[in-house]
Protein backbone atom coordinates (compact mmCIF):
# COMPACT_ATOMS: atom_id res chain seq x y z
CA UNK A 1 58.30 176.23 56.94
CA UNK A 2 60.69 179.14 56.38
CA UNK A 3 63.40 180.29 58.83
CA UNK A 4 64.18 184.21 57.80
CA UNK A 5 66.72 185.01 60.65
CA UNK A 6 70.33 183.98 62.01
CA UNK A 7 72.68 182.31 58.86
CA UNK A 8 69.63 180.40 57.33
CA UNK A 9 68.19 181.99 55.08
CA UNK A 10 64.37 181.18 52.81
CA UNK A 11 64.81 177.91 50.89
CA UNK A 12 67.56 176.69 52.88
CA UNK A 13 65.39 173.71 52.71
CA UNK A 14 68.39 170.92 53.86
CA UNK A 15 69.82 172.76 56.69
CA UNK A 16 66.22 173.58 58.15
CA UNK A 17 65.57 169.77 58.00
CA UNK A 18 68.33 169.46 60.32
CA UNK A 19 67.24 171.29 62.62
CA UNK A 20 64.22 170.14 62.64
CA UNK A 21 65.67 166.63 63.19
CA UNK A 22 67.92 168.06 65.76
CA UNK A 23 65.12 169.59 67.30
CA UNK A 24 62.58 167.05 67.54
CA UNK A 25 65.84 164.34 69.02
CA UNK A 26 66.37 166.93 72.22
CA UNK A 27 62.44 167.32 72.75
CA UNK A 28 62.13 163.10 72.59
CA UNK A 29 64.94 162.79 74.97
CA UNK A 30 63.72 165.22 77.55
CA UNK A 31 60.68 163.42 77.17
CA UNK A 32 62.11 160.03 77.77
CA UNK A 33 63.86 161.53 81.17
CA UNK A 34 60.99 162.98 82.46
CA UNK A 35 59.17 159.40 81.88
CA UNK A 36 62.34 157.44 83.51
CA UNK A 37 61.65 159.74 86.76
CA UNK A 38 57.88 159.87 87.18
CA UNK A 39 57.24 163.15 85.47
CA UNK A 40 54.46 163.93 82.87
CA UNK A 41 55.19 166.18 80.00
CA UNK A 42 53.89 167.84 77.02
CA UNK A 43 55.13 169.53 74.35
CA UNK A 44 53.14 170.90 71.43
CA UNK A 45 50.92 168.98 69.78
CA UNK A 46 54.21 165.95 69.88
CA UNK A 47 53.07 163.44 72.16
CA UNK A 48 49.52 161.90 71.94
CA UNK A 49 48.55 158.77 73.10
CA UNK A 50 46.49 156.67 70.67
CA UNK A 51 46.10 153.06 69.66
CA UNK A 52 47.03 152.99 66.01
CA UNK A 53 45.00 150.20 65.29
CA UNK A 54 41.87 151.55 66.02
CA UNK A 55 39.94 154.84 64.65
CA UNK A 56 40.08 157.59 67.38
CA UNK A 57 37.44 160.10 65.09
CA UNK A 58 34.67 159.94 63.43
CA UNK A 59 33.10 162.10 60.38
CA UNK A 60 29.45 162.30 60.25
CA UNK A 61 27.38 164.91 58.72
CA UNK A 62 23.80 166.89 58.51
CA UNK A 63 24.50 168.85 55.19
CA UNK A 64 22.28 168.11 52.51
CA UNK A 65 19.12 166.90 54.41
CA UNK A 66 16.29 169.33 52.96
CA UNK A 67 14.67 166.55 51.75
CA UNK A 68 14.15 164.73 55.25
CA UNK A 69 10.41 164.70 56.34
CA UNK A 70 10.93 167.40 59.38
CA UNK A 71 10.37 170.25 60.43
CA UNK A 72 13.07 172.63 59.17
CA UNK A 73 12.56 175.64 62.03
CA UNK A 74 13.61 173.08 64.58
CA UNK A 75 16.71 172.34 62.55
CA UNK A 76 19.02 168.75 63.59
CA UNK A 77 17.51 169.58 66.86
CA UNK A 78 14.03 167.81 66.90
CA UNK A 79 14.01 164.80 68.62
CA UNK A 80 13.17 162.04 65.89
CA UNK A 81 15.26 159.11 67.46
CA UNK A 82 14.46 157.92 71.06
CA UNK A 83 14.50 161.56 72.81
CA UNK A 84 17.37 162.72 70.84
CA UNK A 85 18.13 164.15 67.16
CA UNK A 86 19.56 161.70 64.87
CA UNK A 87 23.38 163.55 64.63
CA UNK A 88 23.25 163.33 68.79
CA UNK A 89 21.73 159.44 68.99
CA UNK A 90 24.69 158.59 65.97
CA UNK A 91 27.28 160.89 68.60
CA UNK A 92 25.96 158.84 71.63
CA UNK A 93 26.37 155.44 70.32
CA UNK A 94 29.84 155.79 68.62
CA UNK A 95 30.94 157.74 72.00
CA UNK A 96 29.76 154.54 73.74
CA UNK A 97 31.74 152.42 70.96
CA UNK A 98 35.14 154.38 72.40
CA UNK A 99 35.20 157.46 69.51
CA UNK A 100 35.55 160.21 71.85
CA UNK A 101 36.52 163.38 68.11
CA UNK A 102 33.51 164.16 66.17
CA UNK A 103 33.88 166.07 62.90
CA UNK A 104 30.38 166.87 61.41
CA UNK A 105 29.96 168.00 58.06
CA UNK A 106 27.24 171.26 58.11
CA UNK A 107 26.10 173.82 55.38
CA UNK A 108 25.62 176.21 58.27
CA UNK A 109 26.22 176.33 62.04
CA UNK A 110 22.75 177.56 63.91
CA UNK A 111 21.88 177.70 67.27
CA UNK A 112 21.07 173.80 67.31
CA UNK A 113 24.44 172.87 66.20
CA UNK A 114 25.94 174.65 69.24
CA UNK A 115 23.71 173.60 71.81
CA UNK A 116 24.67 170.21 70.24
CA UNK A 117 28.31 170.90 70.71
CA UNK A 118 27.87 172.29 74.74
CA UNK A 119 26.02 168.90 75.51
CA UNK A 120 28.63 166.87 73.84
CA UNK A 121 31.27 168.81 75.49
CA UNK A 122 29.66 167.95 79.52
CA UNK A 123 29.97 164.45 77.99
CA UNK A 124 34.30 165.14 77.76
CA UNK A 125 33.31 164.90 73.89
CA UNK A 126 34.84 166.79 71.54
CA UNK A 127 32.51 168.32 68.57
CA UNK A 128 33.89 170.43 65.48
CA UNK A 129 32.16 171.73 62.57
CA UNK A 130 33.32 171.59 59.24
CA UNK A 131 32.39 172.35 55.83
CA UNK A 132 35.70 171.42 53.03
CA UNK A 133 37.79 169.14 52.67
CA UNK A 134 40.44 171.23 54.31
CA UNK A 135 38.94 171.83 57.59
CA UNK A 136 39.05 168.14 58.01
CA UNK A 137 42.54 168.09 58.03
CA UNK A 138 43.23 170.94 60.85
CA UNK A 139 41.49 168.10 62.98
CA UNK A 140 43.69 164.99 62.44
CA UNK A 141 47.04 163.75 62.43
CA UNK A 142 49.05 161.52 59.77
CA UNK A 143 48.29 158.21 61.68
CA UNK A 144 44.34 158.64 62.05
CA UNK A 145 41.96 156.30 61.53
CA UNK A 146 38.73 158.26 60.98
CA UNK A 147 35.08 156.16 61.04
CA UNK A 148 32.89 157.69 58.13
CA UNK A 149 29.23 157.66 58.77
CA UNK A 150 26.75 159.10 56.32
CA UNK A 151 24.15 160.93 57.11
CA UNK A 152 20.70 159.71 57.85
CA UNK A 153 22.22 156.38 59.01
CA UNK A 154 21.23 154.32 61.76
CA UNK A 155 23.66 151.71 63.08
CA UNK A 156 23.16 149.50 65.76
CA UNK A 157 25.70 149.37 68.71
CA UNK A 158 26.78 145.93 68.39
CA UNK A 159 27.31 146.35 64.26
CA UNK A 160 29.52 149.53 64.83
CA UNK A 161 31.83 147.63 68.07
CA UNK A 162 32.55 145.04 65.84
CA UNK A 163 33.06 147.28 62.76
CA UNK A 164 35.48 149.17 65.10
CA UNK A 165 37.61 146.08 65.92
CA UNK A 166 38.80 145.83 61.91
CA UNK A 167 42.74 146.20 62.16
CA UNK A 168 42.30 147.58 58.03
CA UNK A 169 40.58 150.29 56.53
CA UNK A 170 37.54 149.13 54.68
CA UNK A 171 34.34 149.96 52.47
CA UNK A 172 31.59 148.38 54.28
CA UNK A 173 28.99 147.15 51.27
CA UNK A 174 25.84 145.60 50.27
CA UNK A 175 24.49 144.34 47.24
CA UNK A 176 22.34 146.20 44.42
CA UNK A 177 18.87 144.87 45.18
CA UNK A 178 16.37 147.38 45.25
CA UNK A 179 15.20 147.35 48.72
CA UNK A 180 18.77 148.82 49.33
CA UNK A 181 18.06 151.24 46.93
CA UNK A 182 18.02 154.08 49.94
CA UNK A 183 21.75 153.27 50.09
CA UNK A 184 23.81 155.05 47.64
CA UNK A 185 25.04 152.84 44.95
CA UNK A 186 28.53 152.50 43.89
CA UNK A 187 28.33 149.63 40.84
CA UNK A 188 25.45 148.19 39.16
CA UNK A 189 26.00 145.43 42.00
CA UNK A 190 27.27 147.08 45.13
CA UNK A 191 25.95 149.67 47.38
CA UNK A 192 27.46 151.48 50.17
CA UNK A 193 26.22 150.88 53.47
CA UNK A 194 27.29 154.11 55.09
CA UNK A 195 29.95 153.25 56.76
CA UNK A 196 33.50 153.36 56.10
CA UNK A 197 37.03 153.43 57.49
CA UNK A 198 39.78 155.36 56.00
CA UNK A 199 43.25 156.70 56.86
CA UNK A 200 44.92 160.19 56.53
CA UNK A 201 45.32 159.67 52.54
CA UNK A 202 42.03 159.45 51.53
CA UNK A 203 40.70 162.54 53.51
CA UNK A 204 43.92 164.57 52.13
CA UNK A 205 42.56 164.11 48.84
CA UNK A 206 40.40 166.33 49.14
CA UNK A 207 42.34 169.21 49.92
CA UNK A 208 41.10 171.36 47.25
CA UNK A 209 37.38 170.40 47.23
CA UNK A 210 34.80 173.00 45.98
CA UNK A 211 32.83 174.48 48.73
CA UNK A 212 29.55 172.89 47.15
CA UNK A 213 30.62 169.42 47.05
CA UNK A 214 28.98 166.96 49.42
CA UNK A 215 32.46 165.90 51.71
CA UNK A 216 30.62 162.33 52.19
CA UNK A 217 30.11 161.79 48.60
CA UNK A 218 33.89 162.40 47.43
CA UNK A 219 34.92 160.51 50.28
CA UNK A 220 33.53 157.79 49.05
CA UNK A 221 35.14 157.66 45.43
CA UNK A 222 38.43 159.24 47.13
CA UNK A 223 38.51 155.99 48.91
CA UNK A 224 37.34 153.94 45.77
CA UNK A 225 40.15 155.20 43.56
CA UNK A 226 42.36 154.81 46.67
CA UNK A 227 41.44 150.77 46.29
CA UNK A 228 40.39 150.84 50.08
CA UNK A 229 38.82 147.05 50.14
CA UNK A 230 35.41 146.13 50.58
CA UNK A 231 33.81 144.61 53.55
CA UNK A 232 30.01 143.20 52.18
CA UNK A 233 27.65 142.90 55.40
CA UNK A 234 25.09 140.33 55.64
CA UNK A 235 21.49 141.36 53.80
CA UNK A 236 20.42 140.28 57.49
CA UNK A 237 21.37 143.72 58.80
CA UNK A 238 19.66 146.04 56.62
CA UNK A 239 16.25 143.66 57.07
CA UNK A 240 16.28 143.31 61.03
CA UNK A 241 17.25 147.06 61.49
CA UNK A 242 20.63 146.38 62.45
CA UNK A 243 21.96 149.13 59.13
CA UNK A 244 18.94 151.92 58.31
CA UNK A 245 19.03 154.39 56.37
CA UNK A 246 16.20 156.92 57.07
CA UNK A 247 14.13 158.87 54.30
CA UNK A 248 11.32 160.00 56.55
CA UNK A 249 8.47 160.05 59.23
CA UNK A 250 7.74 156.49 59.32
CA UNK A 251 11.42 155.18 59.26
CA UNK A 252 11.79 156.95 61.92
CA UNK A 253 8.66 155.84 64.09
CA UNK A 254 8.97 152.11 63.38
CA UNK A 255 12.85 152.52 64.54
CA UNK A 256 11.69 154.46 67.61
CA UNK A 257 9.34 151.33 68.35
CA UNK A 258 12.30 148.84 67.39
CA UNK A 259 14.47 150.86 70.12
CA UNK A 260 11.74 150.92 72.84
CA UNK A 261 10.91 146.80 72.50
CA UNK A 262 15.07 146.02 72.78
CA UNK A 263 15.08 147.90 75.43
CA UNK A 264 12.21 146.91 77.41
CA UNK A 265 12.62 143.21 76.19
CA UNK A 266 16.41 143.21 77.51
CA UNK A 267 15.28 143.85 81.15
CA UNK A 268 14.85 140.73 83.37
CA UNK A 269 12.18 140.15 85.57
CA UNK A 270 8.48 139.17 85.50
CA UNK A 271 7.07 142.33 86.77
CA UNK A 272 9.17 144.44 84.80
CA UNK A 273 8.80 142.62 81.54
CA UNK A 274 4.75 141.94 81.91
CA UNK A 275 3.70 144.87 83.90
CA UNK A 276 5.90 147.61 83.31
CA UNK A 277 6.99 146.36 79.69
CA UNK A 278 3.12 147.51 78.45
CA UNK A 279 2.71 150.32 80.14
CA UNK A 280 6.53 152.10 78.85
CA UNK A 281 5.11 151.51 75.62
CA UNK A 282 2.44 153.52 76.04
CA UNK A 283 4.51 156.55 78.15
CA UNK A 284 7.69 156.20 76.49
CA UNK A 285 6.83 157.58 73.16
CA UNK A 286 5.23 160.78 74.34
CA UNK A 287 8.43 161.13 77.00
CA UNK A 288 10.47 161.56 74.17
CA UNK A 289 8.95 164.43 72.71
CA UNK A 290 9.49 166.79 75.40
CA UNK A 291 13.35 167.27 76.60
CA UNK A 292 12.24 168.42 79.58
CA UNK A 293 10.16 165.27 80.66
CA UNK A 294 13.76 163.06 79.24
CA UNK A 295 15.44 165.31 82.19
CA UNK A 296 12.76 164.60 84.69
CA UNK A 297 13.35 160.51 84.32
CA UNK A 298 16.34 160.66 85.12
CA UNK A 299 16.24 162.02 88.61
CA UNK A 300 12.50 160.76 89.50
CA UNK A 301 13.83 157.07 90.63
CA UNK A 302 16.35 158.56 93.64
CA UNK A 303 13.70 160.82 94.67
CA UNK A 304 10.81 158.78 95.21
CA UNK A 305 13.34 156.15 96.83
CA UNK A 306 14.40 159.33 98.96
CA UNK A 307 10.59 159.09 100.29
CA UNK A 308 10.52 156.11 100.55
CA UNK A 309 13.26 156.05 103.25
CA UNK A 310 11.16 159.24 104.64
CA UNK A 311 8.18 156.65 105.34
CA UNK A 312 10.39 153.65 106.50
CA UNK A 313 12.01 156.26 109.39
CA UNK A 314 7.63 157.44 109.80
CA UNK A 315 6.96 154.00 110.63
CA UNK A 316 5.13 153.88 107.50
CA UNK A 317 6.54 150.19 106.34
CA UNK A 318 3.49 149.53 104.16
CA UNK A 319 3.93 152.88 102.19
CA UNK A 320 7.84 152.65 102.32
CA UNK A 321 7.40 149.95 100.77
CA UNK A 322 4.70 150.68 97.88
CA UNK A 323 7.89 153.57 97.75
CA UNK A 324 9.69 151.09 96.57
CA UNK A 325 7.99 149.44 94.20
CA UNK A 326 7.58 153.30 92.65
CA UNK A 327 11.05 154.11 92.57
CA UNK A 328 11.61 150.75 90.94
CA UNK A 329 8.88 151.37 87.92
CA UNK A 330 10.69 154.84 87.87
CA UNK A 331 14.37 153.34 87.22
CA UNK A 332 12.72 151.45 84.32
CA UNK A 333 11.12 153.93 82.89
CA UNK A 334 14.76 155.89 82.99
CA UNK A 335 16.28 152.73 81.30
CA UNK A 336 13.52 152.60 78.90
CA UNK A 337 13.54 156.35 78.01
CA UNK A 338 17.29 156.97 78.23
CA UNK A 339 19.04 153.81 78.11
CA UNK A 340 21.83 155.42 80.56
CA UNK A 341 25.20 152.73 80.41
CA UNK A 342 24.41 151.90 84.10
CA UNK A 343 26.02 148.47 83.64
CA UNK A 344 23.02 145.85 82.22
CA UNK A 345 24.90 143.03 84.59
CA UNK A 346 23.49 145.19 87.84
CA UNK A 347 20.56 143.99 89.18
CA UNK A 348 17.49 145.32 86.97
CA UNK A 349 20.23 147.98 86.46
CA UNK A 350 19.32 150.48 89.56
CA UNK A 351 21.40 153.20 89.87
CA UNK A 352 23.64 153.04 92.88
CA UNK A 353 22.04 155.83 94.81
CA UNK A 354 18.35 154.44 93.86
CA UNK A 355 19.88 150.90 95.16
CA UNK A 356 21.56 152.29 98.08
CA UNK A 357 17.82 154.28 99.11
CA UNK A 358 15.62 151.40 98.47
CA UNK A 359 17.67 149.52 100.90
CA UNK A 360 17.78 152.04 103.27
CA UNK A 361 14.30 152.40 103.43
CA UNK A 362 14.19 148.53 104.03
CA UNK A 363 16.65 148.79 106.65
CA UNK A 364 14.72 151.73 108.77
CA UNK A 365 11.61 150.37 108.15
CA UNK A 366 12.40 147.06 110.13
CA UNK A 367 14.47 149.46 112.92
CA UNK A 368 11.45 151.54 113.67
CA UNK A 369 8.65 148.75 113.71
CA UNK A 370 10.65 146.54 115.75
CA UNK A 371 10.58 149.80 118.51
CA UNK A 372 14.35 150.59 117.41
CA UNK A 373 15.87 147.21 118.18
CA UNK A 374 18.00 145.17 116.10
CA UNK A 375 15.45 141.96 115.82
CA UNK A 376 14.27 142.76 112.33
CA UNK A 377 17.95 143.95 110.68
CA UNK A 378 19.07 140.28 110.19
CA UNK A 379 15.98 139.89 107.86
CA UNK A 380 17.00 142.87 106.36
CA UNK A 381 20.82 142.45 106.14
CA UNK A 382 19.99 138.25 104.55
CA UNK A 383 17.82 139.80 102.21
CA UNK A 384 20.45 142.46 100.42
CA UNK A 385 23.22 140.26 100.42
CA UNK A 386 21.29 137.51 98.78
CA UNK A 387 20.29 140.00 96.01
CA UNK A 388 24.17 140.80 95.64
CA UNK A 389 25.37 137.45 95.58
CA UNK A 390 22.63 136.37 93.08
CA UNK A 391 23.65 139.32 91.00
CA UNK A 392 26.76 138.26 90.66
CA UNK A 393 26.25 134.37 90.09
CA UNK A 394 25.42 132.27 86.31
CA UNK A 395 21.41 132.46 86.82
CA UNK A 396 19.73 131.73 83.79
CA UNK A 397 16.05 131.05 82.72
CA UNK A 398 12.73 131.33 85.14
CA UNK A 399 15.32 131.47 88.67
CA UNK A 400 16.53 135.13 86.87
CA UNK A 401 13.46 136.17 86.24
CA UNK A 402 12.76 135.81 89.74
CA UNK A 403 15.91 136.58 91.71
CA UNK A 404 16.89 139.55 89.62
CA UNK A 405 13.51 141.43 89.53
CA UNK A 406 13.52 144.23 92.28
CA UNK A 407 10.04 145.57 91.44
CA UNK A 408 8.60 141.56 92.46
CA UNK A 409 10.16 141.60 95.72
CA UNK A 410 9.04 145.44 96.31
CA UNK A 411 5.42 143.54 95.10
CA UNK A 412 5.72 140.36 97.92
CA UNK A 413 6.96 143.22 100.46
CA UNK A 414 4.02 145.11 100.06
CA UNK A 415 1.65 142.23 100.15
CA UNK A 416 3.59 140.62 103.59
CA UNK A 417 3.65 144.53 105.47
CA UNK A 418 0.32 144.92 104.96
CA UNK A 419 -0.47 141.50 106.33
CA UNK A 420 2.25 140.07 108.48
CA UNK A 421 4.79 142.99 109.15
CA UNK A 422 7.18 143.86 107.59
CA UNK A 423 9.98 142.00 109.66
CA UNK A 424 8.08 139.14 108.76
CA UNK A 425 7.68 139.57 105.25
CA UNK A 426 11.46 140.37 104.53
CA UNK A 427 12.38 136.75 106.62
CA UNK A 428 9.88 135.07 103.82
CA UNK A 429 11.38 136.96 101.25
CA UNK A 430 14.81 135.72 102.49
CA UNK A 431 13.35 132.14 102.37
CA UNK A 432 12.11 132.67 98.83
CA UNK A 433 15.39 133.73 97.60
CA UNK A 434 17.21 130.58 99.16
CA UNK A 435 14.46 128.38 97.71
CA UNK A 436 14.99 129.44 94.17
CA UNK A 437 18.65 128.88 94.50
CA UNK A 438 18.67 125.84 96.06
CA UNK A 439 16.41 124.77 93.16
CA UNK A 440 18.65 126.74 90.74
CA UNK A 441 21.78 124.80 91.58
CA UNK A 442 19.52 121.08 91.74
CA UNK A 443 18.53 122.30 87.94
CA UNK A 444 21.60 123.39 86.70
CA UNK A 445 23.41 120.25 88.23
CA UNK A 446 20.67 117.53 86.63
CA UNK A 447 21.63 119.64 83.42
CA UNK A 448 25.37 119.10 83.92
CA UNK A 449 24.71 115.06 84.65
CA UNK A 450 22.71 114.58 81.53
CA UNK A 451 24.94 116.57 78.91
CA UNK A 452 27.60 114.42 80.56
């Protein structure tokens, strides 16, 4: 900084510290009155708000990937990892892990890369490009913490939140064996598993980096001379698919299958897991090639539960229901496909406006086959709140399989309109649902008496 005007003069390198001092005293008092009385303020790029103790950006990159297995006109846009690109799945996960600053290291910006960056942005992400050293460091403050991810790295959500809780800055590791050889090896006995925390220091270092050098690369011995510790991980994660690094085609199919078994295998229920478990398998795969057919999942669920409350007010109980069960195989095909953070403690994890149809429908199904009377809305009323109030209780074992899966009630509905009515059918279902928690509680307090 040089002042060239009033009585200071270039160089005056003491008395422009002063002022500086001076300077930044007034701003932090101003700012500490405007706190005291309720106001918000701020000035420059002074005030931030930022836990110290955990990185707040993350540097990934897509430079130097000619010699991935895909098709280069389509750039880091093809969808190779559930729906998505790689650089967008990594951005997606870490996002969900809290990082909310992406810097990603690129040999060239094309059209990909900034369709990449508008998608991130409706997300309230924020997505810069860079391509030195230098550029990193127009990005970040003194008291970052930046997560380093190399490219062609897959890391499972669970790995990276605990990762992310590490008060230090670390080297994460593995050994030398040769089925890590895909990892980049930093002593005859140690390889680097991708990932890596470092502070302002280490990324200052390279300042003056040639153009041509990989950022990632001199990161890594940056860090190394910088004595940043190591943290070895557990062979376990590199052979279950936790840590992957990923050279080609086939890495990335078996982790596509990998992805689609978690998540179908995570959902509760008997229907979902045995009937609609097999047939996503099949459907899922071919979803994700087409972006168009990702977007179409994720509205498909509210819209057949809209008809569904369209037959229940037609008097159409039967086919309000079968509705139902549709909109139901249609939320897990959105799970399965997108794997949207809807909350995986919500029953079968509907989205609220799916839920708040599908009950609906229920709800004016009864009203209209009872001839608009209010006989049938008990039924109705008993049988959502029990559904809520299961939700939210310990259920574990064969009564969860039964109490949270939506798309087996929708089944029993269907079977009792068509054969009882569906006033009926909902007071059995509401019977059924007491039954297994009556037996639920008996279990779980046998359990309790013989542990005791």
């Amino acid at each position: 900084m040089m002042v060239t005007s009033g009585v200071f003069c270039p160089g005056d390198d003491k008395a422009i510290n002063e002022i500086e001092h001076f300077s930044a005293c007034v701003l932090a008092g101003i700012s500490y009155f405007c706190w005291q009385n309720g106001l918000n303020i701020h000035i420059g790029n002074m005030l931030s708000v930022r836990n110290p103790n955990l990185p707040t950006i993350a540097l990934l990159s897509v430079a130097g990937n000619d010699d991935i297995e895909q098709d280069a006109s389509k750039g880091v846009g093809r969808p190779d990892l559930a729906g998505l690109s790689l650089i967008e799945y990594q951005i997606m996960m870490l996002a969900r892990a809290g990082i909310q600053q992406f810097l990603i290291e690129v040999e060239n910006i094309d059209g990909s890369l900034i369709a990449l960056s508008d998608r991130c942005r409706l997300r309230k992400l924020t997505v810069d490009f860079v391509q030195t050293g230098a550029d990193i460091l127009h990005h970040i403050d003194v008291d970052d913490r930046i997560w380093v991810q190399s490219g062609q790295l897959y890391v499972q959500l669970a790995l990276i939140e605990t990762l992310l809780k590490s008060s230090e800055n670390f080297i994460a590791t593995i050994d030398g064996r040769d089925e890590n050889r895909a990892f980049e090896r930093i002593d005859i006995n140690t390889r680097w598993a991708g990932v890596s925390v470092v502070g302002y220091d280490a990324i200052a270092m390279l300042r003056d980096l040639p153009e041509d050098w990989s950022i990632m690369s001199s990161l890594l011995r940056q860090a190394l001379l910088a004595k940043v510790p190591f943290r070895p991980l557990s062979q376990q994660h590199v052979q279950n698919g936790t840590l992957t690094v990923l050279t080609g085609a086939q890495d990335f199919s078996e982790l596509n299958r990998q992805i689609l078994r978690r998540r179908v295998a995570n959902r509760a229920g008997y229907v979902e897991v045995y009937v609609f478990g097999p047939i996503l398998s099949l459907i899922v795969p071919l979803i994700w090639q087409s972006p168009a057919a990702v977007t179409a999942t994720k509205f498909a669920s509210a819209v057949i539960a809209l008809a569904a409350v369209a037959l229940g007010f037609g008097n159409f109980a039967t086919a309000a229901c079968v509705a139902a069960l549709l909109s139901i195989a249609a939320n897990a095909l959105r799970l399965a496909v997108t794997d949207d953070p809807d909350g995986s403690d919500n029953v079968q994890s509907l989205s609220v406006v799916t839920w708040a149809l599908i009950i609906l429908a229920m709800f004016s199904s009864v009203y209209v086959a009872t001839s608009y009377n209010d006989n049938g809305l008990f039924a109705a009323f008993a049988v959502a709140s029990l559904a809520y109030l299961a939700d939210k209780m310990a259920i574990t074992g064969w009564a969860k399989q039964v109490l949270h899966s939506p798309a087996s009630f929708a089944l029993l509905a269907i079977i009792g309109a068509a054969t009882v009515g569906i006033t009926a059918a909902l007071q059995w279902l509401m019977v059924l649902q007491l039954s297994v928690l009556i037996m639920a509680s008996m279990q779980r307090h046998a359990e309790g008496q013989e542990s005791n």
